[in-house]
N, C-alpha and C. Protein backbone atom coordinates (compact mmCIF):
# COMPACT_ATOMS: atom_id res chain seq x y z
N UNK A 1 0.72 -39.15 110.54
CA UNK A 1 1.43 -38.75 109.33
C UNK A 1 2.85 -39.31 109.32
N UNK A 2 3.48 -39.45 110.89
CA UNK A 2 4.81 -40.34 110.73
C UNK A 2 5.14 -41.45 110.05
N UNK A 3 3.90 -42.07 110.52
CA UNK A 3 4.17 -43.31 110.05
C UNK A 3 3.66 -43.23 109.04
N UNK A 4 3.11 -42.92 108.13
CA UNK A 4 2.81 -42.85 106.43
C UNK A 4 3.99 -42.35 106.06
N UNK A 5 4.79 -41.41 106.25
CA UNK A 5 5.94 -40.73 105.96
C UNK A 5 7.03 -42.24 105.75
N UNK A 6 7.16 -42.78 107.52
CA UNK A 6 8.08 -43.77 107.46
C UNK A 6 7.93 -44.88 106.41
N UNK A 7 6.53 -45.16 106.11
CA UNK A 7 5.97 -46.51 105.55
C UNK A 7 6.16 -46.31 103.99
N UNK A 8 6.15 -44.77 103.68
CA UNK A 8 6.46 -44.20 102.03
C UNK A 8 7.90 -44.36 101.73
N UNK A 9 8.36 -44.48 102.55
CA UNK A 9 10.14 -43.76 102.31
C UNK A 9 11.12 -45.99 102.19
N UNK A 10 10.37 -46.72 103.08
CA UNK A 10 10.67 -47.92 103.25
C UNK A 10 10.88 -48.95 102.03
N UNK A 11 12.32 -49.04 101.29
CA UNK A 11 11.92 -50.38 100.02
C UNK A 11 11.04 -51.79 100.78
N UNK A 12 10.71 -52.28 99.48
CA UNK A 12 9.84 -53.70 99.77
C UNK A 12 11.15 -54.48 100.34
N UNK A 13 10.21 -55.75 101.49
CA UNK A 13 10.94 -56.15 101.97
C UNK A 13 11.97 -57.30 100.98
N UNK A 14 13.15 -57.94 101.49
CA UNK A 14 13.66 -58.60 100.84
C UNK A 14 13.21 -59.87 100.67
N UNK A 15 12.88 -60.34 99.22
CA UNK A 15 12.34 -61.41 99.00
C UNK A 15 11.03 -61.64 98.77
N UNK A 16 10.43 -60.53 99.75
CA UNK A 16 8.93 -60.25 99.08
C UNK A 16 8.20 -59.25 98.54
N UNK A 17 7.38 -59.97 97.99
CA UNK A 17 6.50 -59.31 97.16
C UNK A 17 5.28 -58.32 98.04
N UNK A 18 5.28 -58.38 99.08
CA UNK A 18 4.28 -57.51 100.06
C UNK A 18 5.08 -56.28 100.57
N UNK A 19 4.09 -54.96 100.41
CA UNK A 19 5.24 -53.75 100.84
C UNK A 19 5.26 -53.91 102.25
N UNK A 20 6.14 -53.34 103.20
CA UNK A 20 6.13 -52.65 104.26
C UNK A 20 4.66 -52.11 105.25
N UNK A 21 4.31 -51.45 104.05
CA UNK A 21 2.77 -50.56 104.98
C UNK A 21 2.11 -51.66 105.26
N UNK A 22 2.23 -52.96 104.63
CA UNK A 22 1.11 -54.13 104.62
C UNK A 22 1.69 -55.11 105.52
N UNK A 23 2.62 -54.74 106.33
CA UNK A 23 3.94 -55.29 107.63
C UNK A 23 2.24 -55.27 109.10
N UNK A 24 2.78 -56.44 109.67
CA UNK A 24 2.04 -55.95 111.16
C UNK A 24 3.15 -55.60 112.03
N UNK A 25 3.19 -54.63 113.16
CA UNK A 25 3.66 -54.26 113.83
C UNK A 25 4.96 -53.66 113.08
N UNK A 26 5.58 -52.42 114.25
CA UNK A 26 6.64 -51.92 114.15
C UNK A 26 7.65 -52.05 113.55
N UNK A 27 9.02 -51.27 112.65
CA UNK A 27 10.17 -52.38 112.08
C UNK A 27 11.50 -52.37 113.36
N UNK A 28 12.05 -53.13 113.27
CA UNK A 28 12.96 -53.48 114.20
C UNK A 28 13.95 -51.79 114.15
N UNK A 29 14.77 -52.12 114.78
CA UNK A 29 15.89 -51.17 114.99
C UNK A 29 17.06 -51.47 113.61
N UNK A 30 17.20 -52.48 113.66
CA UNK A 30 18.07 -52.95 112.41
C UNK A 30 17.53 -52.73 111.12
N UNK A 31 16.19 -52.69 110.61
CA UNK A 31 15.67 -52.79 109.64
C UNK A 31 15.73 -51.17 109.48
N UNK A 32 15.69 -49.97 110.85
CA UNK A 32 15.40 -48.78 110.27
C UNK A 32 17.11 -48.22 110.00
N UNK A 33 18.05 -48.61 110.60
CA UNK A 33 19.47 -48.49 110.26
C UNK A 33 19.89 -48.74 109.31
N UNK A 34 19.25 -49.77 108.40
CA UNK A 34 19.56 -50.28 106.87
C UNK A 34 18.60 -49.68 105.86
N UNK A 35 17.74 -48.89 105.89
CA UNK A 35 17.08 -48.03 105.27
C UNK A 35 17.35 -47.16 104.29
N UNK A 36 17.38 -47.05 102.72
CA UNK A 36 17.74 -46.17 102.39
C UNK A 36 16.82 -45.35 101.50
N UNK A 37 17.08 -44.05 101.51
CA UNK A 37 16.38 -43.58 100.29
C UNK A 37 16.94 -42.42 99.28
N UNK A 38 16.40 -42.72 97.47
CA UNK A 38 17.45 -41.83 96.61
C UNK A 38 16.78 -40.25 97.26
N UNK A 39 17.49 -39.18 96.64
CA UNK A 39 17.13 -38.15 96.70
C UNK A 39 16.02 -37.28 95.94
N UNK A 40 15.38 -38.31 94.80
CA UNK A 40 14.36 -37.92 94.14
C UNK A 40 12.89 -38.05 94.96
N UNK A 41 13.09 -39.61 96.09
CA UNK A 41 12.06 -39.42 96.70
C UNK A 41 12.06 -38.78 97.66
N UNK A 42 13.12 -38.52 98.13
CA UNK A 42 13.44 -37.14 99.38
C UNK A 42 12.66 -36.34 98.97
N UNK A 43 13.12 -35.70 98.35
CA UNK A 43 12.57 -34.21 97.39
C UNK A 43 10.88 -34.63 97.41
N UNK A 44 10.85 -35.74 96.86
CA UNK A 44 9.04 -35.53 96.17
C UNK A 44 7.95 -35.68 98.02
N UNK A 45 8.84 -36.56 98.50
CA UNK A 45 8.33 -36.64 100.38
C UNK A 45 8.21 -35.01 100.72
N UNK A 46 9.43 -34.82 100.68
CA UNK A 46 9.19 -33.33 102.13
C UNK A 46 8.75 -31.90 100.85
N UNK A 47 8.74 -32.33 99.59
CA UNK A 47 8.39 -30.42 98.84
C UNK A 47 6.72 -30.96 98.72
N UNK A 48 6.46 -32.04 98.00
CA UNK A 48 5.16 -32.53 97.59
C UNK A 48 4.33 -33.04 98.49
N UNK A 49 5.18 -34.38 98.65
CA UNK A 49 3.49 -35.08 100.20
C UNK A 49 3.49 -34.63 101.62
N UNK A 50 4.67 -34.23 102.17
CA UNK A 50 4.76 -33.92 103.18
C UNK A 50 5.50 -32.70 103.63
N UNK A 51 5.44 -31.14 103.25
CA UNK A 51 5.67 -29.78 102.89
C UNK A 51 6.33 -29.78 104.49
N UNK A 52 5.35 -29.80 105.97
CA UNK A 52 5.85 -29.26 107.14
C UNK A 52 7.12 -30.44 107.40
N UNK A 53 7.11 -31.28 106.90
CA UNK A 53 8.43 -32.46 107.79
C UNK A 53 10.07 -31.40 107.86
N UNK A 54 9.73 -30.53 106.78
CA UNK A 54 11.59 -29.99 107.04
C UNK A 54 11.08 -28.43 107.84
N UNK A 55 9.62 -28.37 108.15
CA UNK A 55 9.64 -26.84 108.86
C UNK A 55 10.54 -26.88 109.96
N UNK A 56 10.65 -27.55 111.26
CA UNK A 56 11.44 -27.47 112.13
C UNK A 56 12.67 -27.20 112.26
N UNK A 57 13.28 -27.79 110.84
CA UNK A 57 14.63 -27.79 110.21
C UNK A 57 14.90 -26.10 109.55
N UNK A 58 14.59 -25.72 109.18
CA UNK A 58 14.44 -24.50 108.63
C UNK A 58 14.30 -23.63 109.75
N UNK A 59 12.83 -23.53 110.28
CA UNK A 59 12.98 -22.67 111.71
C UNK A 59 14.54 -22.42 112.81
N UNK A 60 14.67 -23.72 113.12
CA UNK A 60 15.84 -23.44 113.83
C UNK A 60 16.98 -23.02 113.23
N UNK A 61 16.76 -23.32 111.73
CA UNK A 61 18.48 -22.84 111.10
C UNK A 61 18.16 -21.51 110.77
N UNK A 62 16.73 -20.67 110.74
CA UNK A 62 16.47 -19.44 110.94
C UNK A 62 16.89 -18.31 112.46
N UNK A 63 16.85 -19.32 113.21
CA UNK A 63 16.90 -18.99 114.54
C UNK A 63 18.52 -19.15 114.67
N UNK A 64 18.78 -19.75 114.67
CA UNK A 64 20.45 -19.93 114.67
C UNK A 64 21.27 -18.76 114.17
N UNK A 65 20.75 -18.59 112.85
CA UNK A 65 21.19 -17.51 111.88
C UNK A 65 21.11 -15.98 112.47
N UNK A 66 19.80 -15.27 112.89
CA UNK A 66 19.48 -14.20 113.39
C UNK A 66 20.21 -14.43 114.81
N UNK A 67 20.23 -15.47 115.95
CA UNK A 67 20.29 -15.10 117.20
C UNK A 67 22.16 -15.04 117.27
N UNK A 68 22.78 -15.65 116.51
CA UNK A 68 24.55 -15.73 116.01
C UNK A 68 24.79 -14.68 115.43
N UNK A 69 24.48 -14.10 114.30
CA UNK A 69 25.15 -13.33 113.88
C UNK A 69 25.02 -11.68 113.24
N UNK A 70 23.01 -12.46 113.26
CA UNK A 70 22.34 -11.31 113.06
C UNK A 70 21.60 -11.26 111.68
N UNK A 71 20.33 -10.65 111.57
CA UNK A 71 20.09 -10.13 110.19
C UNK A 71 20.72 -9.45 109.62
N UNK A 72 20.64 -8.08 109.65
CA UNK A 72 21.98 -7.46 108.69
C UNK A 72 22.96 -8.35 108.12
N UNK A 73 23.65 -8.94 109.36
CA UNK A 73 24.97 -9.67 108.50
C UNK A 73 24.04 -10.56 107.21
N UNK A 74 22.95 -11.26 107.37
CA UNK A 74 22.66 -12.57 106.43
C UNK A 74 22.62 -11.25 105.71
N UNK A 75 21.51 -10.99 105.22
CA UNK A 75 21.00 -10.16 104.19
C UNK A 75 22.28 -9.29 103.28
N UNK A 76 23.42 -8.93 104.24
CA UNK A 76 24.68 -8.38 103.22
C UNK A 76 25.13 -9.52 102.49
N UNK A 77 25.30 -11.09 103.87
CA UNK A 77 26.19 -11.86 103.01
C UNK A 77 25.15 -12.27 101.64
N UNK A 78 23.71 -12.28 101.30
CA UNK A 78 22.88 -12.87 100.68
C UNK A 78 23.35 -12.04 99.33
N UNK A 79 23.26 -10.46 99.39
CA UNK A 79 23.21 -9.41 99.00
C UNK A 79 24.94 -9.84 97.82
N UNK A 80 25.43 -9.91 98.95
CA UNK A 80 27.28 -10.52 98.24
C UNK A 80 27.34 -11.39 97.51
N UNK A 81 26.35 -12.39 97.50
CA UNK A 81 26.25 -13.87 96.92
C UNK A 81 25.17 -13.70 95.61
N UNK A 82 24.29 -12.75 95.83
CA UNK A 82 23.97 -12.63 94.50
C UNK A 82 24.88 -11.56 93.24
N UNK A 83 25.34 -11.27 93.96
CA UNK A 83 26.23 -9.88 93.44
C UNK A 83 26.87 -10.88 92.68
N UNK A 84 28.03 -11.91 93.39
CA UNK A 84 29.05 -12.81 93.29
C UNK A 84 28.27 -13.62 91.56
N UNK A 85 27.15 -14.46 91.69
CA UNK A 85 26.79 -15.05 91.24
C UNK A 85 26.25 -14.40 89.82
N UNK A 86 25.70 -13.18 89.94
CA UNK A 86 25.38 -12.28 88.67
C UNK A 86 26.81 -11.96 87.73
N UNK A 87 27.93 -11.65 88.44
CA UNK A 87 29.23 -11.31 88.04
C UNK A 87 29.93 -12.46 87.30
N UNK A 88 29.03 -13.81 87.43
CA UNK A 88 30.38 -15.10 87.05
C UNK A 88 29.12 -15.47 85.87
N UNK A 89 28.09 -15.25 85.88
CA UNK A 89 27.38 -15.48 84.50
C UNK A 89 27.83 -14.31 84.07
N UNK A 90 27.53 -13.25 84.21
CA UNK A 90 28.10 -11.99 83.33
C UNK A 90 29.73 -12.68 82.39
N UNK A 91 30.38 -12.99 83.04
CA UNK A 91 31.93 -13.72 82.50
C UNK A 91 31.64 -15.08 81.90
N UNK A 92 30.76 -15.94 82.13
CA UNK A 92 30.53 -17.00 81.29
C UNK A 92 29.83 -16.36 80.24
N UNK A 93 28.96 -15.88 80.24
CA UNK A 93 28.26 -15.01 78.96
C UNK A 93 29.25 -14.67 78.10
N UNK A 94 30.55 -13.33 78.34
CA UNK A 94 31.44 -13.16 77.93
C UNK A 94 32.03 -14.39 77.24
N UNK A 95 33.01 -15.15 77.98
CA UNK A 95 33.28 -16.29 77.54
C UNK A 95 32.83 -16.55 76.11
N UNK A 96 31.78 -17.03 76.61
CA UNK A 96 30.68 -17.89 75.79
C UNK A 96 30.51 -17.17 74.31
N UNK A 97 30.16 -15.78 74.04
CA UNK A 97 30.40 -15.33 73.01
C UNK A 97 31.89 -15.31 72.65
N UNK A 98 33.09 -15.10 73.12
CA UNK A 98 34.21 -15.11 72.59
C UNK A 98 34.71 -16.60 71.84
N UNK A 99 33.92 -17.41 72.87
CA UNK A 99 34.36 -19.06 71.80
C UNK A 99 33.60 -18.85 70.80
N UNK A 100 31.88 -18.27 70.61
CA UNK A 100 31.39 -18.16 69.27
C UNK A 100 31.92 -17.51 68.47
N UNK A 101 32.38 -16.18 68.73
CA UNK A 101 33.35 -15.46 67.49
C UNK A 101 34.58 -16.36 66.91
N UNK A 102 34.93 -16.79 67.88
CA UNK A 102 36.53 -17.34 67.29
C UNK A 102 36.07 -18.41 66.52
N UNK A 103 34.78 -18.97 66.94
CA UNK A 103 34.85 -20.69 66.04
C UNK A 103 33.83 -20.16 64.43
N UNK A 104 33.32 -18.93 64.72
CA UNK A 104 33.30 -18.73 63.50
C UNK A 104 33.83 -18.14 62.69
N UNK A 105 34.98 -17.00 63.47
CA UNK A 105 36.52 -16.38 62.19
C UNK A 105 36.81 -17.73 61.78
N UNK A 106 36.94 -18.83 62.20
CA UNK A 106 37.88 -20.09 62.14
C UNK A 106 37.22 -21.26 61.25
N UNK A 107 35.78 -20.86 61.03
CA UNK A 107 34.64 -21.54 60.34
C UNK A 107 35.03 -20.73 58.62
N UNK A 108 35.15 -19.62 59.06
CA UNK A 108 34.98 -18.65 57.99
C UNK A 108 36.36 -18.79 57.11
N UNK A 109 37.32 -18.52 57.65
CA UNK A 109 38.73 -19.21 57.64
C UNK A 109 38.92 -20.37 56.20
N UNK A 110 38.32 -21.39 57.27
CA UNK A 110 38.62 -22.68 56.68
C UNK A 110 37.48 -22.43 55.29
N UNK A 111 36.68 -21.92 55.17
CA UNK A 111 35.81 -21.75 53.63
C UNK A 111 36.35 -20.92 52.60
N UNK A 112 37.29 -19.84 53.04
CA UNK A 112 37.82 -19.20 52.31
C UNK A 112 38.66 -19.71 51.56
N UNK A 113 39.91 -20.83 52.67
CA UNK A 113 41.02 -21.16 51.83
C UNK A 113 40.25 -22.96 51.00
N UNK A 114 39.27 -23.30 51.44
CA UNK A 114 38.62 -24.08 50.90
C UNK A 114 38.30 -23.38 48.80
N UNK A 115 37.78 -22.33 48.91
CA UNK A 115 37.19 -21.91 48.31
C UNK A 115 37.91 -21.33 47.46
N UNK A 116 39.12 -20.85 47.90
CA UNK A 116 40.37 -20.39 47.17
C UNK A 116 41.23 -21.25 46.66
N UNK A 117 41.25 -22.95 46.66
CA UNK A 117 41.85 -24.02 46.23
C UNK A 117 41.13 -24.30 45.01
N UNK A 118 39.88 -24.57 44.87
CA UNK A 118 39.28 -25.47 44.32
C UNK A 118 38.24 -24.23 43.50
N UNK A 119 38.20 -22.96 43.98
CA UNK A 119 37.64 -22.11 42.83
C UNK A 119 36.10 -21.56 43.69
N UNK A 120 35.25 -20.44 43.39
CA UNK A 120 34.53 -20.15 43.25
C UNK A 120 33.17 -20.98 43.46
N UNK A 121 33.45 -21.35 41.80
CA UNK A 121 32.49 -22.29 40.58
C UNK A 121 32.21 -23.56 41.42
N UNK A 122 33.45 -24.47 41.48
CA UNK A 122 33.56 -25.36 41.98
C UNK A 122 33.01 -25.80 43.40
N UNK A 123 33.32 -24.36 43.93
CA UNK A 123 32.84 -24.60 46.02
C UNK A 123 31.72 -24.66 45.71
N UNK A 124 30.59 -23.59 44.46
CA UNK A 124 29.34 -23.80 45.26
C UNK A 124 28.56 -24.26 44.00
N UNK A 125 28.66 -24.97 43.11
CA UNK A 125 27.74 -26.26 41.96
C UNK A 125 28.71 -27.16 42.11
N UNK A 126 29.64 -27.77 42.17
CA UNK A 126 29.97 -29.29 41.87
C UNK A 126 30.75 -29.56 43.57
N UNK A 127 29.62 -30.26 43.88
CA UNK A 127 29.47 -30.85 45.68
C UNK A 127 30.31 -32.10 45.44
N UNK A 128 30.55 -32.85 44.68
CA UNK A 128 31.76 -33.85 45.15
C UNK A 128 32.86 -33.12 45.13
N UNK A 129 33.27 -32.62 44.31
CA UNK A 129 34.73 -31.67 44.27
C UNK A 129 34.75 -30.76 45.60
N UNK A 130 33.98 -30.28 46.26
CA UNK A 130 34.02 -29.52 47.83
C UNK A 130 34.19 -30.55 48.55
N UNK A 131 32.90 -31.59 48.46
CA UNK A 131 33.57 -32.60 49.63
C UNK A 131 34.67 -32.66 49.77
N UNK A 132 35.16 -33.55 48.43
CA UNK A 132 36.47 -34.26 48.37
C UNK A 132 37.43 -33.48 48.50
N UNK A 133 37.63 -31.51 48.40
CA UNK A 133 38.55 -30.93 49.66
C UNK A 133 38.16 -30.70 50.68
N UNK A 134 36.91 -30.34 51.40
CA UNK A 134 37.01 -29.94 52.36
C UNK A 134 37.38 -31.45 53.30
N UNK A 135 37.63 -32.37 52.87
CA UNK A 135 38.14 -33.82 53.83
C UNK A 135 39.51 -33.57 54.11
N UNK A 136 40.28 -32.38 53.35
CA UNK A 136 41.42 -32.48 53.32
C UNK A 136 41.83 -31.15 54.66
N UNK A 137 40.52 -30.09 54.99
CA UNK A 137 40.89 -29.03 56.15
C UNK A 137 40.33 -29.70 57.40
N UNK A 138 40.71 -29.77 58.41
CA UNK A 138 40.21 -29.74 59.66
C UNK A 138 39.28 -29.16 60.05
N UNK A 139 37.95 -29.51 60.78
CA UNK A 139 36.78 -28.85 61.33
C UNK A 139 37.51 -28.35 62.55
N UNK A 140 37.49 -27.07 63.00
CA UNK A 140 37.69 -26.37 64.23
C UNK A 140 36.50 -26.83 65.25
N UNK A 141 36.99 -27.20 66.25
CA UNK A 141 35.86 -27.63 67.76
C UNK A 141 36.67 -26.31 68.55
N UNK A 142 35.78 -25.57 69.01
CA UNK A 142 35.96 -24.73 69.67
C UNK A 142 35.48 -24.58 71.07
N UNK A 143 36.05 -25.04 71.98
CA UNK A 143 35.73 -25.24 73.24
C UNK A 143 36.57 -23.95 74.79
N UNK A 144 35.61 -24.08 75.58
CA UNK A 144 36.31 -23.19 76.99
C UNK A 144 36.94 -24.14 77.90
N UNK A 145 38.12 -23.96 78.14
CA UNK A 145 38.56 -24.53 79.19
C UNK A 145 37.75 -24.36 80.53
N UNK A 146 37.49 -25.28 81.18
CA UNK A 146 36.82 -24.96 82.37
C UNK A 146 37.36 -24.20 83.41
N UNK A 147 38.31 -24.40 83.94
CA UNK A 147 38.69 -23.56 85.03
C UNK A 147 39.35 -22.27 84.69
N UNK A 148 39.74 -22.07 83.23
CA UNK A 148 40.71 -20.40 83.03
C UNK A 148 39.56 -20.05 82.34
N UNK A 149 38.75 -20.74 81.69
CA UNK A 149 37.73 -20.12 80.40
C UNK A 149 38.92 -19.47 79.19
N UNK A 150 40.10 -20.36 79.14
CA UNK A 150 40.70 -19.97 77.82
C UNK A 150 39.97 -20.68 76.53
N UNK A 151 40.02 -20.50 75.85
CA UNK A 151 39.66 -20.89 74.27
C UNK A 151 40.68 -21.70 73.89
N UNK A 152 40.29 -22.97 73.44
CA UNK A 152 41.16 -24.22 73.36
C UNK A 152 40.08 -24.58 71.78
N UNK A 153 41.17 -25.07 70.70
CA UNK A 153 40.37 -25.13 69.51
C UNK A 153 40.94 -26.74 69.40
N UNK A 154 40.09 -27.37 68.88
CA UNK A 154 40.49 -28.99 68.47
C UNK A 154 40.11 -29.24 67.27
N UNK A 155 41.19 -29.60 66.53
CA UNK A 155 41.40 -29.50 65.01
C UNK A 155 40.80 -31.00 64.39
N UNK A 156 39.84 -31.42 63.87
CA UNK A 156 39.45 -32.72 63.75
C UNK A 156 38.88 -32.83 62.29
N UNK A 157 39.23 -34.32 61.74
CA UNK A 157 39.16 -34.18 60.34
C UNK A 157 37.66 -34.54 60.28
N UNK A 158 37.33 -34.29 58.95
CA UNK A 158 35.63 -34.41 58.29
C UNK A 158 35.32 -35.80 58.52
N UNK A 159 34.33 -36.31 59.06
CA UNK A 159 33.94 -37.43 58.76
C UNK A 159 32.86 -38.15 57.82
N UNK A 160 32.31 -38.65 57.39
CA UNK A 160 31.53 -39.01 56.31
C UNK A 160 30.68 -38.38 57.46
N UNK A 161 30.14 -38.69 58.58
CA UNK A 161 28.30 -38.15 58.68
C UNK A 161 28.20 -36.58 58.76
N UNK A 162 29.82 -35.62 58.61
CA UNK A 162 29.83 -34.50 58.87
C UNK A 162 29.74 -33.66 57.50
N UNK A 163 30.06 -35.08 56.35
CA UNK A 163 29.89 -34.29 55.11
C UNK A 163 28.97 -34.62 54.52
N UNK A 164 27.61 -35.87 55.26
CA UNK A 164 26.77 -35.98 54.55
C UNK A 164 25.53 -34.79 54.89
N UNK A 165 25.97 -33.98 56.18
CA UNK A 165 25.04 -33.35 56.55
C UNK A 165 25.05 -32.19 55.94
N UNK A 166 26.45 -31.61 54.94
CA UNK A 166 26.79 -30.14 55.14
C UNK A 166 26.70 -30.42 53.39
């Protein structure tokens, strides 16, 4: 199984058109030092064709874990880390609805005083006369800052494919 493992994981050689598995004898020392492989075929090698190649790897970092520091400790720190991780979607969630409210007071906003320029009548039967103000308000982009999660709004004018859609 090694060597199917090794012979899967090996690019074609350079220059030719014959793979590796179809190689006679062994690859040098140099050839296995220059070896590379992406992480998609990592993944599809050791979860899909070959499941036991990372057991050993796992076992001992099981063994490491319990005989250092203990079960209890993993299972609290595991226990902490989901806690941790439930608590920061809970706040992106948050977040996440507070940029939707604001970008639609700010949606809502901009239709009103749209609508209060140019009339009623005008905003909603005669569509060139809306276009031709609403080119004149700014579309609100309502975005989260990444690292504070403040609400950052970016004021950007209409563009023709934004007023051919609306």
């Amino acid at each position: 199984k090694f060597l199917a493992f090794q012979q899967a994981i090996q690019p074609n050689e350079a220059g030719s058109d014959r793979e590796i598995s179809s190689r006679k004898g062994p690859l040098t020392i140099e050839e296995i030092r220059t070896l590379t492989i992406d992480y998609a075929t990592l993944r599809k090698l050791c979860v899909h064709d070959y499941p036991t190649i990372l057991e050993p790897a796992i076992r001992f970092q099981n063994t490491l874990r319990r005989r250092l520091i203990g079960e209890k400790w993993w299972q609290k720190k595991q226990i902490q880390l989901e806690r941790k991780y439930e608590r920061e979607q809970k706040m992106d969630d948050l977040r996440e609805k507070a940029r939707a409210k604001e970008e639609k007071r700010l949606l809502k906003e901009r239709k009103d005083e749209i609508r209060s320029e140019i009339g009623w009548i005008s905003y909603y039967f005669r569509r060139n006369e809306r276009l031709a103000t609403e080119k004149q308000y700014p579309i609100p982009k309502v975005k989260l800052e990444d690292k504070t999660g403040n609400i950052l709004v970016d004021w950007t004018r209409t563009q023709k494919s934004d007023v051919d859609s609306g």
